[in-house]
C-alpha atoms as a PDB file:
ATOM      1  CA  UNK A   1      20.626   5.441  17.899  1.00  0.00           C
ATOM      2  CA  UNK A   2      18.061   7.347  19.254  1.00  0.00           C
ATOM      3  CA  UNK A   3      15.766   6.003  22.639  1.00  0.00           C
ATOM      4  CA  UNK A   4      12.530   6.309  20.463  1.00  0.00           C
ATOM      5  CA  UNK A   5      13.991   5.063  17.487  1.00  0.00           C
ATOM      6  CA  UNK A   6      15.381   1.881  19.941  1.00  0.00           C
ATOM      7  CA  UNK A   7      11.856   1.676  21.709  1.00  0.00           C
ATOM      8  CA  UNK A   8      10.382   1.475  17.763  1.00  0.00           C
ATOM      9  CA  UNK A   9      12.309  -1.603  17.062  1.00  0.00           C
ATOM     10  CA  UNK A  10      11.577  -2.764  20.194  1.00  0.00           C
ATOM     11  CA  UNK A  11       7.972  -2.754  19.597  1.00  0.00           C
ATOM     12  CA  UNK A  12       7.101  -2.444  16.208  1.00  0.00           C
ATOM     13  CA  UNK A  13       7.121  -5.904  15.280  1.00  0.00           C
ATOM     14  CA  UNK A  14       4.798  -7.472  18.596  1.00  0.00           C
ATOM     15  CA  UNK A  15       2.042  -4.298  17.349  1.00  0.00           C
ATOM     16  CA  UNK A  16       2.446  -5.208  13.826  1.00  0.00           C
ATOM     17  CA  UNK A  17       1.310  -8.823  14.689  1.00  0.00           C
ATOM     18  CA  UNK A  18      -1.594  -7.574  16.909  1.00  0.00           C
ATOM     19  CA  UNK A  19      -3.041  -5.668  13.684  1.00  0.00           C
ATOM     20  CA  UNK A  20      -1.636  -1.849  14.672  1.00  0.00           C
ATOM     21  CA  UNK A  21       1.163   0.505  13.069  1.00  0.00           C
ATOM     22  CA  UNK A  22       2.748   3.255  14.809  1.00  0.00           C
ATOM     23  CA  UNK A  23       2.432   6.903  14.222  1.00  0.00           C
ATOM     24  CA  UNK A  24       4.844   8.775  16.586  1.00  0.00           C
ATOM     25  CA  UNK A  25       6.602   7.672  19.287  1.00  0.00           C
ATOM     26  CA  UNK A  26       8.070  10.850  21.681  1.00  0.00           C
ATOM     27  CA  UNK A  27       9.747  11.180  25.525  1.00  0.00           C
ATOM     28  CA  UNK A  28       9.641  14.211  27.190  1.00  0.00           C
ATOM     29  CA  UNK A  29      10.231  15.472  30.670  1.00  0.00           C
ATOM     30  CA  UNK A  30      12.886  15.458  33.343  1.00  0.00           C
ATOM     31  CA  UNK A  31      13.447  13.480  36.137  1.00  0.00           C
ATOM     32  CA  UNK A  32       9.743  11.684  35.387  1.00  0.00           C
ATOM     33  CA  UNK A  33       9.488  10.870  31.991  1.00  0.00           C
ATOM     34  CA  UNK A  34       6.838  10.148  29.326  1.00  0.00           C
ATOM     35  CA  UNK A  35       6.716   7.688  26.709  1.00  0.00           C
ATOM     36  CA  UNK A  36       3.991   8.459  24.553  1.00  0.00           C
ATOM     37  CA  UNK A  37       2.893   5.315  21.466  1.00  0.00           C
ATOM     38  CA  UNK A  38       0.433   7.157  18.939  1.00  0.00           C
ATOM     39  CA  UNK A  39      -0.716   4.354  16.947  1.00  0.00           C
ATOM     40  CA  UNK A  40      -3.518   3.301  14.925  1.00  0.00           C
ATOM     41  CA  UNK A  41      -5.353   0.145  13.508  1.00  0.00           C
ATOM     42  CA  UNK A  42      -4.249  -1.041  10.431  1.00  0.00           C
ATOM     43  CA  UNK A  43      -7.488  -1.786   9.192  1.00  0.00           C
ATOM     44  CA  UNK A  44      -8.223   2.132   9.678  1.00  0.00           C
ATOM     45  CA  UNK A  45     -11.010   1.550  12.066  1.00  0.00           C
ATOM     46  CA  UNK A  46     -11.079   3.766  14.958  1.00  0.00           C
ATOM     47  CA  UNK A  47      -9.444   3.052  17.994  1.00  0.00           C
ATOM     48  CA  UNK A  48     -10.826   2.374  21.250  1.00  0.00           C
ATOM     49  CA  UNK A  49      -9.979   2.245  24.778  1.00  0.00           C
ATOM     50  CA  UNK A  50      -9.334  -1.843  24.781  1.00  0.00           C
ATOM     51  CA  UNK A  51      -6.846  -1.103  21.601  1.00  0.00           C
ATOM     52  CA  UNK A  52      -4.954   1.117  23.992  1.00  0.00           C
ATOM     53  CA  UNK A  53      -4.948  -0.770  26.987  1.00  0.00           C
ATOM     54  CA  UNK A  54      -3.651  -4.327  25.115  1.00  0.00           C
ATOM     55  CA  UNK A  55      -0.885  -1.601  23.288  1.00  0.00           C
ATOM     56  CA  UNK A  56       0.302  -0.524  27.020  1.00  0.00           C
ATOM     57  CA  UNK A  57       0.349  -4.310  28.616  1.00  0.00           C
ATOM     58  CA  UNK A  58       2.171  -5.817  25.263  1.00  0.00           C
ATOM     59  CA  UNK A  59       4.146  -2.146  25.261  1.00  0.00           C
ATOM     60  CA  UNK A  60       5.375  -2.242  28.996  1.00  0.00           C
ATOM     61  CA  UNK A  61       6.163  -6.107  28.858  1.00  0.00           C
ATOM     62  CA  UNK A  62       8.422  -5.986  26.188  1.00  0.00           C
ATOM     63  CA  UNK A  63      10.205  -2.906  27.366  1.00  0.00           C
ATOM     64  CA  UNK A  64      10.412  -4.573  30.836  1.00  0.00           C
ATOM     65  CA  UNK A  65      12.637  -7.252  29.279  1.00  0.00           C
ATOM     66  CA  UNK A  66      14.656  -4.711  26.813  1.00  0.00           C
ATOM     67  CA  UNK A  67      14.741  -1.989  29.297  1.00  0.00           C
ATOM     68  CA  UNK A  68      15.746   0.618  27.184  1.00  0.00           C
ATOM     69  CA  UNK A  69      14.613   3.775  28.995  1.00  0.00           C
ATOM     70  CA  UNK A  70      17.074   4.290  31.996  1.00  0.00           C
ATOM     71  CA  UNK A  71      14.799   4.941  35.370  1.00  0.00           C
ATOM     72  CA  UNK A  72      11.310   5.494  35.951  1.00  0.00           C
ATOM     73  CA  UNK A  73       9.030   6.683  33.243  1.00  0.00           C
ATOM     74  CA  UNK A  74       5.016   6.792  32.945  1.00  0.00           C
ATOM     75  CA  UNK A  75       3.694   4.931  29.387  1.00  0.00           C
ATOM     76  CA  UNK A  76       1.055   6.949  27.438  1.00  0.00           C
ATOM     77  CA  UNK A  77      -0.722   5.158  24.833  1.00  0.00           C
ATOM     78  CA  UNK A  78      -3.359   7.405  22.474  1.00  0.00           C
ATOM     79  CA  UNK A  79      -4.332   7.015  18.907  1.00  0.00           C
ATOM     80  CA  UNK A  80      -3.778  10.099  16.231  1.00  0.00           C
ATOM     81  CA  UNK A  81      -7.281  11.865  16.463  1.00  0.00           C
ATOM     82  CA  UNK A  82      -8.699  12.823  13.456  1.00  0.00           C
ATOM     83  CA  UNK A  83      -6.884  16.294  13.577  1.00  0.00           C
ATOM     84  CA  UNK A  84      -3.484  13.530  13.272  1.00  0.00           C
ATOM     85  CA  UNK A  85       0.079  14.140  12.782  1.00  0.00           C
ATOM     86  CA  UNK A  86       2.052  14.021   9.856  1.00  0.00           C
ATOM     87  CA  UNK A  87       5.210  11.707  10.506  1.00  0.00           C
ATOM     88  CA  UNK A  88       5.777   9.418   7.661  1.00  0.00           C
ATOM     89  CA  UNK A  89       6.027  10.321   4.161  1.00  0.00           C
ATOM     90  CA  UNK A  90       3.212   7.982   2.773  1.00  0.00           C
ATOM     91  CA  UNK A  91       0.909  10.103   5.400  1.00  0.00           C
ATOM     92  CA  UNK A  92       1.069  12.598   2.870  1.00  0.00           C
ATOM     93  CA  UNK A  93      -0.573  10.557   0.096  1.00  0.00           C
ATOM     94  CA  UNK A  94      -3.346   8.900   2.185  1.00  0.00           C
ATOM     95  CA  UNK A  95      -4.477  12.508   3.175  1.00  0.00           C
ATOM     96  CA  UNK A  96      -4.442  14.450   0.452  1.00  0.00           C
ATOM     97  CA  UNK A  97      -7.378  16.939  -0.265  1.00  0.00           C
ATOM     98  CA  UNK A  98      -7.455  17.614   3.374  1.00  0.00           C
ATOM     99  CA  UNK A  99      -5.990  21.039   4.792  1.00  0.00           C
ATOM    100  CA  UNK A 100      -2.974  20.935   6.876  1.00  0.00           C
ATOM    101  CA  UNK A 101      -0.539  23.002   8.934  1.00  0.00           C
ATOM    102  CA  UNK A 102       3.181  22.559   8.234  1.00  0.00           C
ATOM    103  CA  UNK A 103       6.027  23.903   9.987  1.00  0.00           C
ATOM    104  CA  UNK A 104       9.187  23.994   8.532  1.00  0.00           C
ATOM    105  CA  UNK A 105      12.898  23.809   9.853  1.00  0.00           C
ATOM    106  CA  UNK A 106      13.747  27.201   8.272  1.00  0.00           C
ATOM    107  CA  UNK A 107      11.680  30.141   6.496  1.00  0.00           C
ATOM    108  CA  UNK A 108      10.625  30.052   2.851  1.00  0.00           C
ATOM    109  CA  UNK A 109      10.115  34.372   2.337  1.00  0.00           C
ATOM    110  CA  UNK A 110       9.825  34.982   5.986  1.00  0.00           C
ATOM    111  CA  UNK A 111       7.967  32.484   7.004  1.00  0.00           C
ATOM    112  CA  UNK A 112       7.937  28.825   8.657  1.00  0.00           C
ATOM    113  CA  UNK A 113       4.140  27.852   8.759  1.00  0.00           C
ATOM    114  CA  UNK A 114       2.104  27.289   5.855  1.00  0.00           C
ATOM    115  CA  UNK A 115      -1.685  26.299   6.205  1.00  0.00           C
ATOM    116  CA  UNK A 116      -2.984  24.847   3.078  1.00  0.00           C
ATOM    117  CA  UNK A 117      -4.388  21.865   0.930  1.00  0.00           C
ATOM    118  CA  UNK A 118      -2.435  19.332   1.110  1.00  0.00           C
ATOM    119  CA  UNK A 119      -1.751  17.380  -2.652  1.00  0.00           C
ATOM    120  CA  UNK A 120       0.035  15.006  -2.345  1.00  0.00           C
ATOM    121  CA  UNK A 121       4.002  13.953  -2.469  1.00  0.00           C
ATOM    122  CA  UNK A 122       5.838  14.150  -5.542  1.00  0.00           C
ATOM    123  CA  UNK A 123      10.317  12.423  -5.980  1.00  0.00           C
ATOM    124  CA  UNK A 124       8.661   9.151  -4.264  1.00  0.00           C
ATOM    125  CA  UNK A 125       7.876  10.490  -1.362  1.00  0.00           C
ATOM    126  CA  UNK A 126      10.736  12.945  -0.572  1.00  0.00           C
ATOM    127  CA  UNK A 127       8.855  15.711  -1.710  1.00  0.00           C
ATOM    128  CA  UNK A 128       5.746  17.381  -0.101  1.00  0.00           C
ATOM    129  CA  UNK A 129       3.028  19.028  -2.492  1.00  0.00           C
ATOM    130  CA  UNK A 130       0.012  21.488  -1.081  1.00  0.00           C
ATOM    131  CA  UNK A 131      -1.924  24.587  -2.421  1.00  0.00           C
ATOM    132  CA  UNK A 132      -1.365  27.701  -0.047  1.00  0.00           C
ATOM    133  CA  UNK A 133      -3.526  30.185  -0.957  1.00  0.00           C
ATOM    134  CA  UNK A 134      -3.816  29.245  -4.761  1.00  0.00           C
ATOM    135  CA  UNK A 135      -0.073  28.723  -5.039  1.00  0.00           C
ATOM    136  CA  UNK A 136       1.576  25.419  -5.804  1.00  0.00           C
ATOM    137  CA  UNK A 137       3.667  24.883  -3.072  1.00  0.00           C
ATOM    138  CA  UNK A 138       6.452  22.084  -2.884  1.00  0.00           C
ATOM    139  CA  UNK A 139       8.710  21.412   0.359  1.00  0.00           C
ATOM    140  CA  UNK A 140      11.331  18.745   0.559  1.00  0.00           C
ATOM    141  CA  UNK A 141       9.650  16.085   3.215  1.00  0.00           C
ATOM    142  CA  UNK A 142      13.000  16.728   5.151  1.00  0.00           C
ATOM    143  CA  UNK A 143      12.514  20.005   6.050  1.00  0.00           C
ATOM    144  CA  UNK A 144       8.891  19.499   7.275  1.00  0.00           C
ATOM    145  CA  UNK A 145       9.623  20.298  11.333  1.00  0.00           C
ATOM    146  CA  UNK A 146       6.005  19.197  12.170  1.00  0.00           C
ATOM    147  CA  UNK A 147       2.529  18.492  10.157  1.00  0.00           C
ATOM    148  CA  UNK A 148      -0.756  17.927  11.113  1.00  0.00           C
ATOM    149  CA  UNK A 149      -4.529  17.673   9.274  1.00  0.00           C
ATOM    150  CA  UNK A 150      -6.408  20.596  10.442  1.00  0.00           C
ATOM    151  CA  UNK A 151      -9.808  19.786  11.789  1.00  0.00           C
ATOM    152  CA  UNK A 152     -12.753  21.195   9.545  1.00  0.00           C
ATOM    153  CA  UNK A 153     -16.267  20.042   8.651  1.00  0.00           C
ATOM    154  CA  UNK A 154     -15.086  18.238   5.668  1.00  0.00           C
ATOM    155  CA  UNK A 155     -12.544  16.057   7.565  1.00  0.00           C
ATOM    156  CA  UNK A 156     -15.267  15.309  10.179  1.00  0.00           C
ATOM    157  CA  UNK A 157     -17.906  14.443   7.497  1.00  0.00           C
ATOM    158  CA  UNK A 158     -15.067  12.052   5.668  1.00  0.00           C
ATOM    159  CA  UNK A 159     -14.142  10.569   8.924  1.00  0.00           C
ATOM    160  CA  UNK A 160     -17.583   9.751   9.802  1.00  0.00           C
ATOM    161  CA  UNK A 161     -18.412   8.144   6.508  1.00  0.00           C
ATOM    162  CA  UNK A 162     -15.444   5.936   6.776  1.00  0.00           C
ATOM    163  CA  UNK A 163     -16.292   4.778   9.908  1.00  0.00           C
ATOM    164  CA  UNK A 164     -20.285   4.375   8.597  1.00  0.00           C
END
């Protein structure tokens, strides 16, 4: 099993309880490692600085008893931004009509990245529906490499009358 996929388990259930999903969990570095938790409220609110200072104590107790991450490490704990990721299929549904940037794991006619409006998800969830440049494009969610929403006037005007 994969360390981030062990550290989810780990901690998904303890955030779940304290009202907060996770978006992306990711280590990276050499001989000092980072463990970055992006989550986010699950009552969509925005997150503040208390949210991610309770995530890191309840975060680095519980991996303190599981101890999953061999040596030293430094915990990062953010939320998703309004320019988010794309991780989980059902991210796909809750933001579409908002333009994106998707990578892929191999080219479609030359090319990997695609910047476009996203749609929607189509197979329950397995595949991945946006407009690029008036065409209807479709992607199996598998091959998506990376995703996020791209930051524009109209997702900052829908993010701010959420939060109003």
């Amino acid at each position: 099993m994969e360390l981030c996929e062990q550290v989810e388990r780990e901690i998904a259930p303890a955030l779940a309880d304290m009202g907060y999903e996770i978006v992306r969990i990711s280590l990276s570095g050499g001989d000092m490692k980072t463990l970055q938790i992006m989550a986010e409220r699950k009552d969509r609110v925005d997150m503040t600085v208390d949210d991610c200072a309770n995530i890191s104590r309840t975060v680095s107790a519980l991996l303190d008893v599981a101890d999953p991450i061999a040596g030293r490490y430094t915990l990062e704990v953010s939320s998703p931004g309004v320019d988010r990721p794309l991780v989980r299929a059902a991210d796909y549904d809750r933001f579409a009509g908002d333009i994106v940037k998707i990578e892929l794991n191999h080219e479609i006619n030359g090319r990997r990245r695609f910047k476009g409006r996203l749609t929607g998800t189509a197979d329950e969830g397995q595949t991945v529906c946006f407009d690029f440049d008036g065409v209807d494009m479709r992607v199996a969610f598998r091959d998506i490499a990376k995703a996020k929403l791209v930051l524009t006037d109209e997702l900052i005007q829908k993010h701010q009358m959420k939060q109003g």
